[in-house]
C-alpha atoms as a PDB file:
ATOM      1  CA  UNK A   1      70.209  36.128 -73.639  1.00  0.00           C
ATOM      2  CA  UNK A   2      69.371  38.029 -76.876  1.00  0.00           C
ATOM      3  CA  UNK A   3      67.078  36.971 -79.476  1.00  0.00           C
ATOM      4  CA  UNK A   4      66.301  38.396 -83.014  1.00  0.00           C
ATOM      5  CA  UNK A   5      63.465  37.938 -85.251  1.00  0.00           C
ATOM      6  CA  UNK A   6      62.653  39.777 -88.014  1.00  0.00           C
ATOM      7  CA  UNK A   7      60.325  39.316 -91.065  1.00  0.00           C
ATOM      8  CA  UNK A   8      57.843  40.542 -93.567  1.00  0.00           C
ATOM      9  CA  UNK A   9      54.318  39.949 -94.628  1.00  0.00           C
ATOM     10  CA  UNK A  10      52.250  41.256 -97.671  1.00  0.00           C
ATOM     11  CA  UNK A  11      54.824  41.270 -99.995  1.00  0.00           C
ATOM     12  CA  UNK A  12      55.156  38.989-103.795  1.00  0.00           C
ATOM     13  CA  UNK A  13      58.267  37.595-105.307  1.00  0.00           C
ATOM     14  CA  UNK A  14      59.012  36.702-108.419  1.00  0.00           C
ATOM     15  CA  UNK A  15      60.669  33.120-108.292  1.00  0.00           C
ATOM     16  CA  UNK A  16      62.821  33.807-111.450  1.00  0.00           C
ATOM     17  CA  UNK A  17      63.946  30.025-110.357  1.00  0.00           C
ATOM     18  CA  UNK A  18      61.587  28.255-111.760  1.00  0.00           C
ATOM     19  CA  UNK A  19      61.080  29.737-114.950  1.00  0.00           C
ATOM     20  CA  UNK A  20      61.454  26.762-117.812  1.00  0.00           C
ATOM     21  CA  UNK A  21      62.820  29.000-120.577  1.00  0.00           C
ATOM     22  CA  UNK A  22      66.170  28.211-118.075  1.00  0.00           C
ATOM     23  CA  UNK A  23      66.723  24.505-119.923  1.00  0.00           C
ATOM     24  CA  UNK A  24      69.748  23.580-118.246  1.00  0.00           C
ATOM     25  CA  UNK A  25      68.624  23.936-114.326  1.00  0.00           C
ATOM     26  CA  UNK A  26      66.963  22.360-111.675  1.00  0.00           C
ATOM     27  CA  UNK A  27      63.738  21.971-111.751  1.00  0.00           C
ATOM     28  CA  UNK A  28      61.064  22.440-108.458  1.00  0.00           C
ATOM     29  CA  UNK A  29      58.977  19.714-106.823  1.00  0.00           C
ATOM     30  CA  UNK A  30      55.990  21.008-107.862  1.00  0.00           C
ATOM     31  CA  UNK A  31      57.067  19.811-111.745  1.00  0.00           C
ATOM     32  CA  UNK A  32      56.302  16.016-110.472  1.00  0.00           C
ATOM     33  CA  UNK A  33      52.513  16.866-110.536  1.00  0.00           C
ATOM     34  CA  UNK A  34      52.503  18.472-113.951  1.00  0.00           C
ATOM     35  CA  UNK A  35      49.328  18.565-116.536  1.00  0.00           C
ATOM     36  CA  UNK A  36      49.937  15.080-118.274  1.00  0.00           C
ATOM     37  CA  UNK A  37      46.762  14.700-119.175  1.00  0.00           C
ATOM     38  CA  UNK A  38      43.078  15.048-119.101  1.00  0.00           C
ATOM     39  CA  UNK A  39      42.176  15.449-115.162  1.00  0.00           C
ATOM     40  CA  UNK A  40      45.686  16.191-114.327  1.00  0.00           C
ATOM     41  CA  UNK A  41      46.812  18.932-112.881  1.00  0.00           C
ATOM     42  CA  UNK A  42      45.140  22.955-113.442  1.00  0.00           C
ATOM     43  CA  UNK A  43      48.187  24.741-111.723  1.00  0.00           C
ATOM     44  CA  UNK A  44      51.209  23.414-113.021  1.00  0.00           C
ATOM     45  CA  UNK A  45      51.453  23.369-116.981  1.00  0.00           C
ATOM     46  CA  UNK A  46      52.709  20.835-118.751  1.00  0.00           C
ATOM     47  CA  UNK A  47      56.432  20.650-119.332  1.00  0.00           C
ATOM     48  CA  UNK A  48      57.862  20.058-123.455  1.00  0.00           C
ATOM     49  CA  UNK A  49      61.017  21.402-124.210  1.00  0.00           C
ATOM     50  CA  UNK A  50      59.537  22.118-127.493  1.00  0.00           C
ATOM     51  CA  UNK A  51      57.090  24.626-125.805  1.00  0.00           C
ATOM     52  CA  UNK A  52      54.425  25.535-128.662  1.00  0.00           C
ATOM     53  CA  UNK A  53      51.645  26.895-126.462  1.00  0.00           C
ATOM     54  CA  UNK A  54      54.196  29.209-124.906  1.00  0.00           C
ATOM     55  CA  UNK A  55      52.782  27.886-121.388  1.00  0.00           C
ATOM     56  CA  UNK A  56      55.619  28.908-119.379  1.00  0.00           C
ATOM     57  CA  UNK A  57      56.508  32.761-120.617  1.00  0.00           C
ATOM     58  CA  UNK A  58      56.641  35.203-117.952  1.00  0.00           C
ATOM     59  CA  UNK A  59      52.781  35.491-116.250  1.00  0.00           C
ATOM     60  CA  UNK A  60      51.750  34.977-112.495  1.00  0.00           C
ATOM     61  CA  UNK A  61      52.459  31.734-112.598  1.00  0.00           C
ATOM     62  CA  UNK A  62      55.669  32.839-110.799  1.00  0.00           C
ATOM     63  CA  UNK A  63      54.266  35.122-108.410  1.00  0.00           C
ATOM     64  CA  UNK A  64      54.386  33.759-104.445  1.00  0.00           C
ATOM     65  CA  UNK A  65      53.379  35.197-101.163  1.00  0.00           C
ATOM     66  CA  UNK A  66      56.747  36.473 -99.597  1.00  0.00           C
ATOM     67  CA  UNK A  67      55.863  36.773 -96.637  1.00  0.00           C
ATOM     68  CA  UNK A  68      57.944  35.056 -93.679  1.00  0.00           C
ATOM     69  CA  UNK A  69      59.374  35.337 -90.179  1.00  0.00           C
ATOM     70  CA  UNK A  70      62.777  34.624 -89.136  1.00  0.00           C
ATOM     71  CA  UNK A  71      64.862  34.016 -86.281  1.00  0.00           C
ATOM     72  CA  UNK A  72      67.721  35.549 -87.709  1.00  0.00           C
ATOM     73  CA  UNK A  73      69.900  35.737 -84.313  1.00  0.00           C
ATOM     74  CA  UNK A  74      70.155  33.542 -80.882  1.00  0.00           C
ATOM     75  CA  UNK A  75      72.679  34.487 -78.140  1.00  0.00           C
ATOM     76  CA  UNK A  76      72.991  33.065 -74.802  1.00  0.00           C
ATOM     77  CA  UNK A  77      75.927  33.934 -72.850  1.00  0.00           C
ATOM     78  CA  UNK A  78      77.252  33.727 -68.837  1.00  0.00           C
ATOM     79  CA  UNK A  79      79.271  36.061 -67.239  1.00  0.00           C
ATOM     80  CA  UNK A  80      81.446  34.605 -64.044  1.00  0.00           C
ATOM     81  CA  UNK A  81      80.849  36.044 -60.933  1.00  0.00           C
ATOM     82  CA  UNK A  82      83.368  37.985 -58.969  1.00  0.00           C
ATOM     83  CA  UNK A  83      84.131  35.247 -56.476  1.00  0.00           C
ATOM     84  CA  UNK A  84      86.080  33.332 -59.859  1.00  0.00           C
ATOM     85  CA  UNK A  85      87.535  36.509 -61.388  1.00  0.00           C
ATOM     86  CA  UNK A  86      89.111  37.346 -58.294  1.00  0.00           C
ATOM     87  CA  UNK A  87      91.191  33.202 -58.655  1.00  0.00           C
ATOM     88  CA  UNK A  88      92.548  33.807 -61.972  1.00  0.00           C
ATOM     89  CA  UNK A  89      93.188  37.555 -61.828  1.00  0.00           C
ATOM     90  CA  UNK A  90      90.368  38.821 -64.341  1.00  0.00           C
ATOM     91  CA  UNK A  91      88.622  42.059 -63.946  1.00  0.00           C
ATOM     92  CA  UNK A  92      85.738  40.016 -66.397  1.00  0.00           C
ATOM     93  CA  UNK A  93      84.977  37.123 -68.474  1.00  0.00           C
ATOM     94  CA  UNK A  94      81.621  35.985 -70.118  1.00  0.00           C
ATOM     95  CA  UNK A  95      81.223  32.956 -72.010  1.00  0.00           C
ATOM     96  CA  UNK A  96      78.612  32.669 -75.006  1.00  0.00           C
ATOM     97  CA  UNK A  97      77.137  30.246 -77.872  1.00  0.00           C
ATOM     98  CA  UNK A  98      75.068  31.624 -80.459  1.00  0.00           C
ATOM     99  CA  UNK A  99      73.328  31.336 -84.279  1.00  0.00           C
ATOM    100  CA  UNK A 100      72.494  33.331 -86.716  1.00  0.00           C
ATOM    101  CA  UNK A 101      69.181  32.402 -89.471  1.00  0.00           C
ATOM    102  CA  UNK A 102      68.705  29.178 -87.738  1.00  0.00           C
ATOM    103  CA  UNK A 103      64.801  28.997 -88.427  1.00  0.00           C
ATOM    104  CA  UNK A 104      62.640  30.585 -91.322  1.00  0.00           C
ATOM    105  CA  UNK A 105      58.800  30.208 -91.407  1.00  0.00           C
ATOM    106  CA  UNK A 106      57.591  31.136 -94.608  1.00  0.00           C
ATOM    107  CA  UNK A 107      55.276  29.766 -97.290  1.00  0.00           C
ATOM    108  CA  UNK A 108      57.706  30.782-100.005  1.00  0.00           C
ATOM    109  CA  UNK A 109      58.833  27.683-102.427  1.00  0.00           C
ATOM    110  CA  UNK A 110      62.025  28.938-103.322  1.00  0.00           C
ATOM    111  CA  UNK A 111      64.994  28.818-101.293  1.00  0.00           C
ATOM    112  CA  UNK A 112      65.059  31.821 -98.925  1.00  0.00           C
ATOM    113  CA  UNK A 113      62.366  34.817 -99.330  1.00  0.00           C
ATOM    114  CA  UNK A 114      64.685  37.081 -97.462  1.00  0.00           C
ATOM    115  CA  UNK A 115      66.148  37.244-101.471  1.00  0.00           C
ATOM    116  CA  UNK A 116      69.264  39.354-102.474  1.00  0.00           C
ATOM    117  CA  UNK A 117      69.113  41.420-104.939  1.00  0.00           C
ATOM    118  CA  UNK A 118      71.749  42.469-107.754  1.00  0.00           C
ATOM    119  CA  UNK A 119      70.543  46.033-108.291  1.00  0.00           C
ATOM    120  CA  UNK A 120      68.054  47.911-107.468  1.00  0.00           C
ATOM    121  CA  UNK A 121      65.666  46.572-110.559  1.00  0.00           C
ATOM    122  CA  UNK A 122      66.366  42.968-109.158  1.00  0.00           C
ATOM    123  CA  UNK A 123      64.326  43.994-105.846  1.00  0.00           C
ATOM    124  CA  UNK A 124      61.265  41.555-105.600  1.00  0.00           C
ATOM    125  CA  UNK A 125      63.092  38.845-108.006  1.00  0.00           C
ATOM    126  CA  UNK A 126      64.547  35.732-106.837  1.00  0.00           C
ATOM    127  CA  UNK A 127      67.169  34.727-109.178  1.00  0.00           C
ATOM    128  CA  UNK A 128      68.656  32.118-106.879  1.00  0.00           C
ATOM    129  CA  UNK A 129      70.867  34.327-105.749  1.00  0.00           C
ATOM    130  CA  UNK A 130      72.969  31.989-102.250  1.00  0.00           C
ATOM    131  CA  UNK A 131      70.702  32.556 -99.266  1.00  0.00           C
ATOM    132  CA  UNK A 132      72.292  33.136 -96.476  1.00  0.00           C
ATOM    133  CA  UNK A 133      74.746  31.027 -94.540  1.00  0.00           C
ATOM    134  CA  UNK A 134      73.432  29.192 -91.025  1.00  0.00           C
ATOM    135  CA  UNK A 135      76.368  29.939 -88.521  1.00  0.00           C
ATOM    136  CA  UNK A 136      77.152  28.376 -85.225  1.00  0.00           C
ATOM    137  CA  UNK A 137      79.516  30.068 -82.881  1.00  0.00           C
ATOM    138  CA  UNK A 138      81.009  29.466 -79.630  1.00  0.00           C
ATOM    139  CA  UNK A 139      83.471  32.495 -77.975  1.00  0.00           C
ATOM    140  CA  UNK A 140      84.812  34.477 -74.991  1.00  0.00           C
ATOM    141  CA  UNK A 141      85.784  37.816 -73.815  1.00  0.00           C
ATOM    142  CA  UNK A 142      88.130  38.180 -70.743  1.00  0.00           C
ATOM    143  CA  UNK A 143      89.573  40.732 -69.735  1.00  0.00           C
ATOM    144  CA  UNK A 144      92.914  40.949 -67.371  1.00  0.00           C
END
């Protein structure tokens, strides 16, 4: 059995994501509970397409704990005794299942915080960039 976790803590992002300048995307949860109106909500400004007040230019507002923990790898495998080897001529054979980024614990709205990055001035910006890929896999190694 082999498990790997990995992870970081103390670290901001930049959730580029959810910047509103970007008409023509998706838009996060956290829009639904928008300022509308007096005693409405202090953290999320109001969204206008025409945006007068300039609410939603670059600022803190898109800065999030990074921070997260990952169990990036799972292996469990079984390895036939000699006794079975010795029936269908094998010197060995092991059998294994295993998954790779099958949990993340994080606090981090966007999609992964374990972000990509497209150069080395994109480091600490999420630009929704594909996280990566939960994988299943099943295999064997014999050897005659």
């Amino acid at each position: 059995m082999s498990i790997f976790l990995t992870g970081a803590f103390g670290n901001d992002i930049f959730n580029g994501i959810q910047r509103q300048d970007l008409r023509l995307t998706n838009r996060p949860k956290s829009i639904l509970g928008r300022w509308t109106g007096e005693g409405t909500s202090n953290s999320e400004p109001r969204y206008t397409w025409i945006d007068t007040n300039n609410n939603y230019r670059v600022s803190d507002l898109y800065i999030e704990d990074g921070s997260y923990v990952k169990l990036k790898n799972v292996q469990i495998g079984y390895k036939l005794p000699i006794s079975i080897l010795s029936k269908i001529g094998a010197q060995s054979a092991r059998f294994y299942i295993s998954a790779e980024n099958l949990v993340t614990l994080t606090g981090y709205s966007g999609v992964d915080p374990e972000i990509g990055a497209l150069s080395s001035f994109d480091i600490g910006i999420d630009r929704a960039i594909y996280p990566q890929a939960r994988t299943f896999r099943i295999g064997t190694t014999i050897t005659f």
